[in-house]
N, C-alpha and C. Protein backbone atom coordinates (compact mmCIF):
# COMPACT_ATOMS: atom_id res chain seq x y z
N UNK A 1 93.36 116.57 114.51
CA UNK A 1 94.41 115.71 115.02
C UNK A 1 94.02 114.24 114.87
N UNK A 2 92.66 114.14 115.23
CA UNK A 2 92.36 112.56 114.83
C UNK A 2 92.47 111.93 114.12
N UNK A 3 91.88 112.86 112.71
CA UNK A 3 91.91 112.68 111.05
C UNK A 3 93.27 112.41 111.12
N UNK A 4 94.27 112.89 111.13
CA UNK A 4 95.70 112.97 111.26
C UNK A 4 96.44 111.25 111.62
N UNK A 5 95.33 111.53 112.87
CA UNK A 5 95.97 109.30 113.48
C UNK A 5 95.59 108.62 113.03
N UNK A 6 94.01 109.18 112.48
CA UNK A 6 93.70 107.85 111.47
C UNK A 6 94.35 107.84 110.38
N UNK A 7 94.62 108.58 109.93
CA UNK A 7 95.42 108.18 108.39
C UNK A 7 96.76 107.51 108.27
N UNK A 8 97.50 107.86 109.56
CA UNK A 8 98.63 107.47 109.77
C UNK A 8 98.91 105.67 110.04
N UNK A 9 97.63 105.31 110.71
CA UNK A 9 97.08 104.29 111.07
C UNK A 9 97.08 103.11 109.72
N UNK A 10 96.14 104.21 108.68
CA UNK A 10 95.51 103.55 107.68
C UNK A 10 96.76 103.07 107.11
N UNK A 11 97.84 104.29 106.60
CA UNK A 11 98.77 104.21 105.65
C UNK A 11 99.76 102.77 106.15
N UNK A 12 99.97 102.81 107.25
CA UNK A 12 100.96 102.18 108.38
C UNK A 12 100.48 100.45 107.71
N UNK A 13 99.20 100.06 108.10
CA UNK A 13 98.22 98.83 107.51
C UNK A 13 98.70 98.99 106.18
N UNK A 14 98.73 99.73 104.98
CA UNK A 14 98.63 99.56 103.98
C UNK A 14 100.01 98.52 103.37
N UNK A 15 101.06 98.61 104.04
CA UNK A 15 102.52 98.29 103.37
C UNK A 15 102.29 96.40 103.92
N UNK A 16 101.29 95.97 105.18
CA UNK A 16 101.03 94.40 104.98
C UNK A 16 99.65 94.40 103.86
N UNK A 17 99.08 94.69 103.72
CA UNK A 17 98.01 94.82 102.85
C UNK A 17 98.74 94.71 101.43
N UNK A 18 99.56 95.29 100.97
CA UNK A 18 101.01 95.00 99.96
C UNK A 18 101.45 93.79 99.93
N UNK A 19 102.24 93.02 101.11
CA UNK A 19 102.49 91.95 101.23
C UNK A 19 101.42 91.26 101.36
N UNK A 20 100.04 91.32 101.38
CA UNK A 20 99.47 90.04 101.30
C UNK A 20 99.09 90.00 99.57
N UNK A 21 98.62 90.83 99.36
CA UNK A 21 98.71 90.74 97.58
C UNK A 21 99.71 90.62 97.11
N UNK A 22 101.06 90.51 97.28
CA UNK A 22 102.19 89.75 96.72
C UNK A 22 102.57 88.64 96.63
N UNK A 23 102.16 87.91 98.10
CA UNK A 23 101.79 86.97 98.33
C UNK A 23 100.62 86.39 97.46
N UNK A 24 99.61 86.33 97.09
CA UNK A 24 98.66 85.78 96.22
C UNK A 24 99.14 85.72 94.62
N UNK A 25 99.22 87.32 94.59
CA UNK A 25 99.54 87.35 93.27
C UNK A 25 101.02 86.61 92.62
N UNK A 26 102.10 86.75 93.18
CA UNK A 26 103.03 86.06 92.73
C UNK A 26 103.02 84.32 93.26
N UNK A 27 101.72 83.79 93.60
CA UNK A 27 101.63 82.64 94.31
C UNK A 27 102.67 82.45 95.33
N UNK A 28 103.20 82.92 96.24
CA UNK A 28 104.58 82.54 97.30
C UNK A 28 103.74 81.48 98.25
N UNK A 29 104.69 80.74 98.41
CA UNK A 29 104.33 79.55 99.70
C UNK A 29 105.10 80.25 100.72
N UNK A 30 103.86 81.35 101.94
CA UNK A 30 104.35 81.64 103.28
C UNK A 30 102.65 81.80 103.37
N UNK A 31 102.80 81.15 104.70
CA UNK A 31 101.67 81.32 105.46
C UNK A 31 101.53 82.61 106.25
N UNK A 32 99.97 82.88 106.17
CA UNK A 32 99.40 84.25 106.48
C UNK A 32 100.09 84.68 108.03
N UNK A 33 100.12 83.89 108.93
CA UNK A 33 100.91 84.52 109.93
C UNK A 33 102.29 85.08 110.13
N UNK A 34 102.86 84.49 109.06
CA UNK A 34 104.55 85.36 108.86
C UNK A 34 104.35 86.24 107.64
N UNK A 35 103.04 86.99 107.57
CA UNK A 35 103.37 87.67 105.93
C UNK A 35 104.00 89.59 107.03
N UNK A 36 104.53 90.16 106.34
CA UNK A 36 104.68 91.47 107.13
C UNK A 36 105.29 91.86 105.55
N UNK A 37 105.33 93.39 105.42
CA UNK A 37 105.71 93.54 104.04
C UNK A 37 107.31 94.10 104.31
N UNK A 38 107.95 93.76 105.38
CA UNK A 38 109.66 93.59 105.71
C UNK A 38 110.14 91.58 105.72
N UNK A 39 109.17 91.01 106.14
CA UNK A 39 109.55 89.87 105.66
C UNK A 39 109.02 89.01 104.50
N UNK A 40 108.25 89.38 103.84
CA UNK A 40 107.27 88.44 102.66
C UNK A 40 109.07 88.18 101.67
N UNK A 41 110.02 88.84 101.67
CA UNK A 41 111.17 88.97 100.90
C UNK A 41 112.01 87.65 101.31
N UNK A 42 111.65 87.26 102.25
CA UNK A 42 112.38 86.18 102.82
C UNK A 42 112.61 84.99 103.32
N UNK A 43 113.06 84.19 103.32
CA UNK A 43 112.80 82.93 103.78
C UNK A 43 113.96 82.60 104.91
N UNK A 44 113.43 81.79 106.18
CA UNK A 44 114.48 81.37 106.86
C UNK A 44 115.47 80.56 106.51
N UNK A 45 116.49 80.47 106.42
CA UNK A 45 117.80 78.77 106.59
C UNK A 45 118.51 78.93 107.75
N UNK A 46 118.20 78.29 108.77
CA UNK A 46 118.61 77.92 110.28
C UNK A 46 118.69 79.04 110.81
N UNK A 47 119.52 80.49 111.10
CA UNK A 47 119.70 81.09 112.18
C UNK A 47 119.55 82.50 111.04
N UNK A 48 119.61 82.17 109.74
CA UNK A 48 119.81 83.29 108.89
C UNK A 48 117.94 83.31 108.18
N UNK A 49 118.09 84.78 107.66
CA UNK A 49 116.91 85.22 106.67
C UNK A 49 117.95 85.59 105.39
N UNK A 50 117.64 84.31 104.01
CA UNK A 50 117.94 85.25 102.87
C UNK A 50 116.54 84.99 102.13
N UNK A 51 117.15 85.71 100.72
CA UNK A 51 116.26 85.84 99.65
C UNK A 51 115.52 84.55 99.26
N UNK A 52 114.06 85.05 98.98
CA UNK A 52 113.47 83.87 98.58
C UNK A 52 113.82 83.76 97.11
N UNK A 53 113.87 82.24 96.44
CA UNK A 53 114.18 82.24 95.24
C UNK A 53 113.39 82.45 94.42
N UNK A 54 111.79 83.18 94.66
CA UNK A 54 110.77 83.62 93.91
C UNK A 54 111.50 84.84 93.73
N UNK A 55 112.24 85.67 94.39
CA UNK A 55 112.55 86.73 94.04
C UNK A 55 114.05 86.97 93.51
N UNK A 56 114.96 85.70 93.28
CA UNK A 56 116.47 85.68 93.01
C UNK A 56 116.58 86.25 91.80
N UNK A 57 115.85 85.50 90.99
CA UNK A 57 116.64 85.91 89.45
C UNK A 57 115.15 86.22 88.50
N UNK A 58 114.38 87.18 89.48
CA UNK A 58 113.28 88.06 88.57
C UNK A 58 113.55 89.08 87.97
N UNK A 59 113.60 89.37 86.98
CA UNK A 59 113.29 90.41 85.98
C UNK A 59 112.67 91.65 85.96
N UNK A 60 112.27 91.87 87.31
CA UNK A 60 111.09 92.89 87.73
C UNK A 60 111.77 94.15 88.35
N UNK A 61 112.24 95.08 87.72
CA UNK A 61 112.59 95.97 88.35
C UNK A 61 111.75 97.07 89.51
N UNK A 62 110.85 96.68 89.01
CA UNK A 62 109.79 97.96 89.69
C UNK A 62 109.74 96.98 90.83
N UNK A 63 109.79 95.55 91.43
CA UNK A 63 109.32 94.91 92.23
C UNK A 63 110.72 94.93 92.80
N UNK A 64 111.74 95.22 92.63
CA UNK A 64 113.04 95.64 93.13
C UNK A 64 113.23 96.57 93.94
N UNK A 65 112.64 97.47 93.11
CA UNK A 65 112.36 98.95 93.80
C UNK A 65 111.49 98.74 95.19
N UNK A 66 110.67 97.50 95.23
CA UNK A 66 109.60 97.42 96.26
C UNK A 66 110.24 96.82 97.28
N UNK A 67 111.34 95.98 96.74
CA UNK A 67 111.86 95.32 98.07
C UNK A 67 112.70 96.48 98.68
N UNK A 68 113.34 97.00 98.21
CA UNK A 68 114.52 98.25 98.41
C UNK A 68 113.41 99.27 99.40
N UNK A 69 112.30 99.26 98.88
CA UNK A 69 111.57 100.41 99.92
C UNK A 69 111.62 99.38 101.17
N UNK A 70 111.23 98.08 101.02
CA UNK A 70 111.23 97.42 102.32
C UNK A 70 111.95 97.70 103.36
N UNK A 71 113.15 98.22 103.08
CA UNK A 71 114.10 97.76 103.96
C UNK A 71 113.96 99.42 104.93
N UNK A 72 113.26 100.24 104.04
CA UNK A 72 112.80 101.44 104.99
C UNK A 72 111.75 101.30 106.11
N UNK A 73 111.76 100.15 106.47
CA UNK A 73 110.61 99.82 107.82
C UNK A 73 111.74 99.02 108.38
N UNK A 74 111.30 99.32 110.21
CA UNK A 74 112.08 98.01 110.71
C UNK A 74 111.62 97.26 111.51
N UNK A 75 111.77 95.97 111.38
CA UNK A 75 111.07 94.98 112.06
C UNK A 75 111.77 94.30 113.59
N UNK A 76 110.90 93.44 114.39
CA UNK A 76 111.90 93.36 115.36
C UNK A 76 111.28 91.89 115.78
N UNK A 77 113.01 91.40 115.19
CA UNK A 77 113.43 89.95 115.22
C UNK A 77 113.33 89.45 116.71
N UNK A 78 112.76 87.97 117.55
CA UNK A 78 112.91 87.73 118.22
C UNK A 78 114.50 87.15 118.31
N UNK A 79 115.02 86.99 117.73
CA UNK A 79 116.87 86.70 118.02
C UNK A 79 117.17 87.85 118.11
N UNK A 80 118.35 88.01 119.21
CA UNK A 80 118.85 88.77 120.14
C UNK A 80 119.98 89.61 118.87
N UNK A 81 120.46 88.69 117.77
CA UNK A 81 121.59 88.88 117.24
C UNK A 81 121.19 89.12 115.38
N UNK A 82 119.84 89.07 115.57
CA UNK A 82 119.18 89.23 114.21
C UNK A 82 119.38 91.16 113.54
N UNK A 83 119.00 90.86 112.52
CA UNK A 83 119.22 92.22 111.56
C UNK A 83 117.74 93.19 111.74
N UNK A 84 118.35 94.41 112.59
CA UNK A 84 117.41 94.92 113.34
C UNK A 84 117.78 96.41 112.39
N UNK A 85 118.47 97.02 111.95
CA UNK A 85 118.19 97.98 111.21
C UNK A 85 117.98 98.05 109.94
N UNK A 86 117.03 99.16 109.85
CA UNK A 86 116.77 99.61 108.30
C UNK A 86 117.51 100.80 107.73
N UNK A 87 117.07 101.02 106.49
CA UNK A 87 118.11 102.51 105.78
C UNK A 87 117.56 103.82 105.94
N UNK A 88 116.10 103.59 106.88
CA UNK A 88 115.35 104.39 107.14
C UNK A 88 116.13 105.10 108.87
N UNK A 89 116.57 106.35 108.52
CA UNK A 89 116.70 106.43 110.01
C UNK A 89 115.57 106.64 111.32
N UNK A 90 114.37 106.94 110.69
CA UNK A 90 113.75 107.13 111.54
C UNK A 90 112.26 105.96 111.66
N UNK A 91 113.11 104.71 111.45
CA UNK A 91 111.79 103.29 110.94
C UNK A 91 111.92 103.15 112.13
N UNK A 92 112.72 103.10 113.31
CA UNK A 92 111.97 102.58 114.78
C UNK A 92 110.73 103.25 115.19
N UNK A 93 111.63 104.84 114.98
CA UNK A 93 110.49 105.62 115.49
C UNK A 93 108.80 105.95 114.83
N UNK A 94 109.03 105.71 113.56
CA UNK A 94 107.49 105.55 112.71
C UNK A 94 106.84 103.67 113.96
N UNK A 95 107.48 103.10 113.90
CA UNK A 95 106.99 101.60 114.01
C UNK A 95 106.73 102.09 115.47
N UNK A 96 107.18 102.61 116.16
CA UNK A 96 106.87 102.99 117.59
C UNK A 96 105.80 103.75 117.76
N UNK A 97 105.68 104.78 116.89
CA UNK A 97 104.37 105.63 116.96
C UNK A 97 102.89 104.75 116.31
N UNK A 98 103.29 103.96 115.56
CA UNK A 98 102.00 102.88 115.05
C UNK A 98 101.59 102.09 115.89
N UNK A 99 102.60 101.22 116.62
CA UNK A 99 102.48 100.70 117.86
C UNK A 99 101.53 100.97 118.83
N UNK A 100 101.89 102.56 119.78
CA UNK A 100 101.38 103.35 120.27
C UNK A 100 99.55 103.35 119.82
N UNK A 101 99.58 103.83 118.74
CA UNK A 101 98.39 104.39 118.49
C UNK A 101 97.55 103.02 117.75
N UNK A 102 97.90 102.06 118.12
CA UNK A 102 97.46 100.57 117.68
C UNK A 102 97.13 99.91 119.25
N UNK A 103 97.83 100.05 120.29
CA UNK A 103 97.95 99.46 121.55
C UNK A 103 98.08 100.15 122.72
N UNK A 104 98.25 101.20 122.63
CA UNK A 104 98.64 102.37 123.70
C UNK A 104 97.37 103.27 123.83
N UNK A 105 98.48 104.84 123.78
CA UNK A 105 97.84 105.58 122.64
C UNK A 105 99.34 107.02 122.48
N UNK A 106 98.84 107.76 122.00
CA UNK A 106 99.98 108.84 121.70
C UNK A 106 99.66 110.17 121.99
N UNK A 107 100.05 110.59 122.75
CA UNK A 107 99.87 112.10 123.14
C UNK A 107 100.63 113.07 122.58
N UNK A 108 99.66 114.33 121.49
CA UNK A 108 100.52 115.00 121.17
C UNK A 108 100.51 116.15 122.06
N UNK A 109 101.60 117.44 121.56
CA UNK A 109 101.87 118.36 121.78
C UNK A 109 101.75 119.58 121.38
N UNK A 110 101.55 120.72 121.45
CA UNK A 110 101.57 121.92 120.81
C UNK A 110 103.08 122.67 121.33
N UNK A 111 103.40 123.41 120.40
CA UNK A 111 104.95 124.14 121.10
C UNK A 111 105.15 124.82 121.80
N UNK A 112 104.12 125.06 122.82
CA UNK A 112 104.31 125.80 124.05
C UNK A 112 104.31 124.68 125.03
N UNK A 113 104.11 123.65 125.13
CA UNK A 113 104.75 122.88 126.05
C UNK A 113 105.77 122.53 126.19
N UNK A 114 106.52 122.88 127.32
CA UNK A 114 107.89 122.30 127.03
C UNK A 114 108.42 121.32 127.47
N UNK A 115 109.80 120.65 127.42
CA UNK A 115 110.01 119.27 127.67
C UNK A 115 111.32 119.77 128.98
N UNK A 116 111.29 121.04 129.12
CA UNK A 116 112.15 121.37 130.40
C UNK A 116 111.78 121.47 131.64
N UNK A 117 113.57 120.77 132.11
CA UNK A 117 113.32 120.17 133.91
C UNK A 117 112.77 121.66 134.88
N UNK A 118 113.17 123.07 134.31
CA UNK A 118 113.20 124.07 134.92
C UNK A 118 111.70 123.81 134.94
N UNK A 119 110.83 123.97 133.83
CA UNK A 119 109.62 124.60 134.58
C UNK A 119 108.62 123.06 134.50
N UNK A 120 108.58 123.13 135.79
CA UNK A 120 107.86 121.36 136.49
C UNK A 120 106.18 121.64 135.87
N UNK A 121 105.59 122.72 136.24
CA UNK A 121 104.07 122.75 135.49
C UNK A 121 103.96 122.06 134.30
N UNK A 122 104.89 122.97 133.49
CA UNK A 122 104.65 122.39 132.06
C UNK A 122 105.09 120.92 131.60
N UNK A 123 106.32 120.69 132.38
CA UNK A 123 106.80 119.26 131.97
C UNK A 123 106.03 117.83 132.83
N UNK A 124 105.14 118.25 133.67
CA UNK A 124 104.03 117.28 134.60
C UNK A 124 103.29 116.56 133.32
N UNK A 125 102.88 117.35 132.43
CA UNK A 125 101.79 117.03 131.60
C UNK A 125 102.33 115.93 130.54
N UNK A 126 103.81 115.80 130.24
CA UNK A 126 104.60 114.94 129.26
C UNK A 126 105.27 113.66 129.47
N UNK A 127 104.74 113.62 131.22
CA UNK A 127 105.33 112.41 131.29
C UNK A 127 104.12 111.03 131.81
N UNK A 128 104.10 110.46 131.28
CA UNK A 128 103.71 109.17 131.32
C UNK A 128 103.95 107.89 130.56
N UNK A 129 103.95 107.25 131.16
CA UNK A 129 104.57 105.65 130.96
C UNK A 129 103.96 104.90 130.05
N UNK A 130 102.80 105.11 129.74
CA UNK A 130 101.72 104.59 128.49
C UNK A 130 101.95 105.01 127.16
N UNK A 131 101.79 106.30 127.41
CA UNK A 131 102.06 107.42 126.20
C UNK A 131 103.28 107.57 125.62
N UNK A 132 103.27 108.02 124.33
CA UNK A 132 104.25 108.26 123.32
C UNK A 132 104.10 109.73 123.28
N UNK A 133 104.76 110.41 124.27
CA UNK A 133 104.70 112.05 123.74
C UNK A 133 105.48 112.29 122.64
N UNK A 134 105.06 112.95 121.97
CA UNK A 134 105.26 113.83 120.59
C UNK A 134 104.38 115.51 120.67
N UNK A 135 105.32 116.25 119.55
CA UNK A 135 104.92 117.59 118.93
C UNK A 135 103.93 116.94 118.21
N UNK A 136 102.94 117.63 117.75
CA UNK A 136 102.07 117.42 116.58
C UNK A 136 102.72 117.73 115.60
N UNK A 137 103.52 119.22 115.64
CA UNK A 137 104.33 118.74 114.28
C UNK A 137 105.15 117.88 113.94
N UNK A 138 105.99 117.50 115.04
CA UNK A 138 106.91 116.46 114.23
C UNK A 138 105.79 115.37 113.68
N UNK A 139 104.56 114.92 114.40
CA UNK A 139 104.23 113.86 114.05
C UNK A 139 103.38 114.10 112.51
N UNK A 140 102.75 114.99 112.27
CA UNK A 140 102.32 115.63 111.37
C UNK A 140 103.80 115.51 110.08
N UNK A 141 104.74 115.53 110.43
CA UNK A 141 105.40 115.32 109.14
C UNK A 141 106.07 113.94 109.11
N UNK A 142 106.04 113.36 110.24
CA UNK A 142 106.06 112.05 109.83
C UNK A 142 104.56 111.06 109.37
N UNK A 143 103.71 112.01 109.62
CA UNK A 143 102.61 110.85 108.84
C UNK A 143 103.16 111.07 107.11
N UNK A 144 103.16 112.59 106.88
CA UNK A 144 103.50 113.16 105.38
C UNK A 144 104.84 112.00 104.86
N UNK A 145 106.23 111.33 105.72
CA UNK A 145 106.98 110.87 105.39
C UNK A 145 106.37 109.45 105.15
N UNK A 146 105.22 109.14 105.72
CA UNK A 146 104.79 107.34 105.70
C UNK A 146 104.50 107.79 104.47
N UNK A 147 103.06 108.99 104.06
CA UNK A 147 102.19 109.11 103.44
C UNK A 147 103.05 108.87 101.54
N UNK A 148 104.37 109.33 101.98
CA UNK A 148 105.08 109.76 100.61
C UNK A 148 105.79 108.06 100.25
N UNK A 149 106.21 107.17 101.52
CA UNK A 149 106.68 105.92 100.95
C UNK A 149 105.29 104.99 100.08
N UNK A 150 104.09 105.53 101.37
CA UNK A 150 102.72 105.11 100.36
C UNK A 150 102.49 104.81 99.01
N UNK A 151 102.88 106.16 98.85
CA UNK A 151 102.92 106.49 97.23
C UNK A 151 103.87 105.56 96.59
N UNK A 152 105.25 105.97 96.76
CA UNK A 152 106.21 105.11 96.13
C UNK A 152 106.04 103.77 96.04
N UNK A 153 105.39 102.92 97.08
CA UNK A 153 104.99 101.83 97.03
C UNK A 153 103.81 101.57 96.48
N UNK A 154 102.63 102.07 96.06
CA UNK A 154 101.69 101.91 95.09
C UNK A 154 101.90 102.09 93.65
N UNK A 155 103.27 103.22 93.46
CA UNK A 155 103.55 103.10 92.13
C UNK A 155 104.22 101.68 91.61
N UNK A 156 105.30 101.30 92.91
CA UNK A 156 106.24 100.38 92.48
C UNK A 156 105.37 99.26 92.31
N UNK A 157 104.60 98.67 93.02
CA UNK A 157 103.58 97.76 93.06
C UNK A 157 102.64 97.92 91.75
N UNK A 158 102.54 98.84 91.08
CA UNK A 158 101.91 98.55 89.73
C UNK A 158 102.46 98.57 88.56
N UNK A 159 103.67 98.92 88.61
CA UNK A 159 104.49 99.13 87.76
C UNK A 159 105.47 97.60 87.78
N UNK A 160 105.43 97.11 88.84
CA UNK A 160 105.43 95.49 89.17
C UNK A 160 104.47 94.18 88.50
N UNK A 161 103.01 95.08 88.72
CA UNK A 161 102.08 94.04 88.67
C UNK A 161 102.12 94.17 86.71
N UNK A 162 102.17 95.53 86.42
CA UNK A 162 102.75 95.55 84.72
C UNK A 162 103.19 95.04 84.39
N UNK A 163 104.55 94.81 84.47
CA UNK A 163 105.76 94.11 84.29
C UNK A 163 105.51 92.34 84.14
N UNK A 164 105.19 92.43 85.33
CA UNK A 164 104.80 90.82 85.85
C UNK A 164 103.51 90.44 84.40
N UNK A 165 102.65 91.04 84.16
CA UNK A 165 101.19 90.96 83.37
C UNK A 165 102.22 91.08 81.63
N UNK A 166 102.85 91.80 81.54
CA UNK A 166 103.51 92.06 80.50
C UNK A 166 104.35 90.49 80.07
N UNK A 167 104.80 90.01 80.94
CA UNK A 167 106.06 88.34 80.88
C UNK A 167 105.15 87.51 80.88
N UNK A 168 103.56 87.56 81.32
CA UNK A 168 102.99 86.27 81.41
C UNK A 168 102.44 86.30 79.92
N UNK A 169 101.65 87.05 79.16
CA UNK A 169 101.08 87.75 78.12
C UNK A 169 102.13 86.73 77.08
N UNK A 170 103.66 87.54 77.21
CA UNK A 170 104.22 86.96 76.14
C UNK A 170 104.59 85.53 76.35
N UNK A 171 105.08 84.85 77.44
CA UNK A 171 104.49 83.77 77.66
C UNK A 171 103.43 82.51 77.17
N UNK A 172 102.82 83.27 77.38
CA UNK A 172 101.06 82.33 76.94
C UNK A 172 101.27 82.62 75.33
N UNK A 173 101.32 83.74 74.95
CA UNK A 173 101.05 84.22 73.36
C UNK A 173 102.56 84.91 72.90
N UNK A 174 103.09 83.88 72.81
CA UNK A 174 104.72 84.41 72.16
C UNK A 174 104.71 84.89 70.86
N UNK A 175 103.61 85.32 69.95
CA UNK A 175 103.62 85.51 68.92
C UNK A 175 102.57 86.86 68.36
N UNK A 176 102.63 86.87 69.82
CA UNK A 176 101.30 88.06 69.49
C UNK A 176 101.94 89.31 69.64
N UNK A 177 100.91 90.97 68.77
CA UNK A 177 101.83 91.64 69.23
C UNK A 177 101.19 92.93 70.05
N UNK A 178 102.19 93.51 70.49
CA UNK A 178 100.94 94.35 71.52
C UNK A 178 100.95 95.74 71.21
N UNK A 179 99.96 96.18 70.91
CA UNK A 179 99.70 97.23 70.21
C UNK A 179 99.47 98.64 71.20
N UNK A 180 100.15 99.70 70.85
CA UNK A 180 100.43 101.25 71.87
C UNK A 180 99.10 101.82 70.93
N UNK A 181 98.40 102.11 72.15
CA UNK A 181 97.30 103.18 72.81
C UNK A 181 97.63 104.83 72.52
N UNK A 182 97.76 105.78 72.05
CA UNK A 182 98.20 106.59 72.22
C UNK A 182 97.39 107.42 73.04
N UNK A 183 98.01 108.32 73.47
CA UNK A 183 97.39 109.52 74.85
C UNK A 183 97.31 110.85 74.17
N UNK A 184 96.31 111.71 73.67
CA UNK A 184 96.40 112.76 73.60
C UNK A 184 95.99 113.81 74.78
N UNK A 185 96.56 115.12 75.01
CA UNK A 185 96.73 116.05 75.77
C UNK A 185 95.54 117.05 75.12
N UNK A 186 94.33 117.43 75.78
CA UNK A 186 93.68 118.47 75.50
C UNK A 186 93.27 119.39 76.88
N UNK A 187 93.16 120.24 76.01
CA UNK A 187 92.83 121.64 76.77
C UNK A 187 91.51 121.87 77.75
N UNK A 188 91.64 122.04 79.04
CA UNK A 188 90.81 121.89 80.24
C UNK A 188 89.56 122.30 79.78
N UNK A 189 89.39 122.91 78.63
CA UNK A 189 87.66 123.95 78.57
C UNK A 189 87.19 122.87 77.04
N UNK A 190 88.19 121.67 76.96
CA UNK A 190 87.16 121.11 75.91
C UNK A 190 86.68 119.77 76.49
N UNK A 191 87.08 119.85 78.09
CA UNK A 191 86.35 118.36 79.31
C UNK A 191 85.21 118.85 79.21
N UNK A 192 84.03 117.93 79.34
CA UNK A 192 82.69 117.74 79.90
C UNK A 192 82.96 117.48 81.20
């Protein structure tokens, strides 16, 4: 179960760890205390968040794809009247359980405990004011749901940083040409 929080932990860190290498790498002017990888996309104008113009009229599809995963986390605006949902239905509740197990902690469950008023023994053990009760399974497949945007976001992010490495290349050397690598496929018993 631990192995389980730590990873969930790890993965959770990984999506600002994203935004701070986006931040470097695409040079953006935002300072390290507003980087979060739901806002690095944005810039304030008075009461509103739009698009930064590093990202208006880029060419980067895979880094498209990265903002679009963004919007599957949700963040929480100190304005009362700010844009508080994501397309993720269940981004409060991931950001609540990270929370928890960042500042709290989280208590799981096995399925013989139950969450009914009838039997008081069993439901004594689920309530407290600190804790984030959860099933282990549900939480167990929501680490698997962080674990899978993980992915998507390490692909999109290199398939970004490609892209991006690909425009500077021709850029610098508009005349050069770039030559395909080919990949051959062999058979598992002729690896060392």
């Amino acid at each position: 179960v631990e192995k389980v929080k730590i990873a969930y932990r790890m993965v959770y860190s990984l999506f600002d760890k994203l935004a701070f290498f986006l931040r470097k790498y695409l040079d953006l002017d935002i300072s390290e205390r507003d980087i979060s990888f739901r806002k690095i996309w944005y810039v304030k104008k008075g009461r509103r968040d739009i698009l930064r113009e590093d990202f208006y009229h880029k060419e980067n599809l895979p880094l498209r794809g990265l903002f679009w995963l963004s919007k599957d986390f949700y963040e929480d605006y100190e304005e009362k009247d700010a844009f508080r949902d994501s397309i993720e239905p269940e981004a409060k509740d991931l950001r609540e359980i990270r929370n928890h197990l960042e500042h709290k902690y989280l208590k799981l469950h096995l399925p013989e405990w139950s969450k009914s008023d009838e039997d008081e023994f069993f439901s004594i053990g689920l309530i407290d004011s600190l804790a984030h009760s959860l099933y282990r399974s549900d939480f167990e497949v929501k680490t698997l749901k962080l674990l899978k945007l993980a992915r998507s976001a390490l692909i999109y992010l290199t398939l970004a940083v490609q892209c991006e490495e690909l425009k500077r290349r021709t850029e610098k050397f508009p005349d050069s040409v770039v030559v395909s690598l080919p990949s051959y496929v062999f058979d598992d018993r002729w690896k060392c």
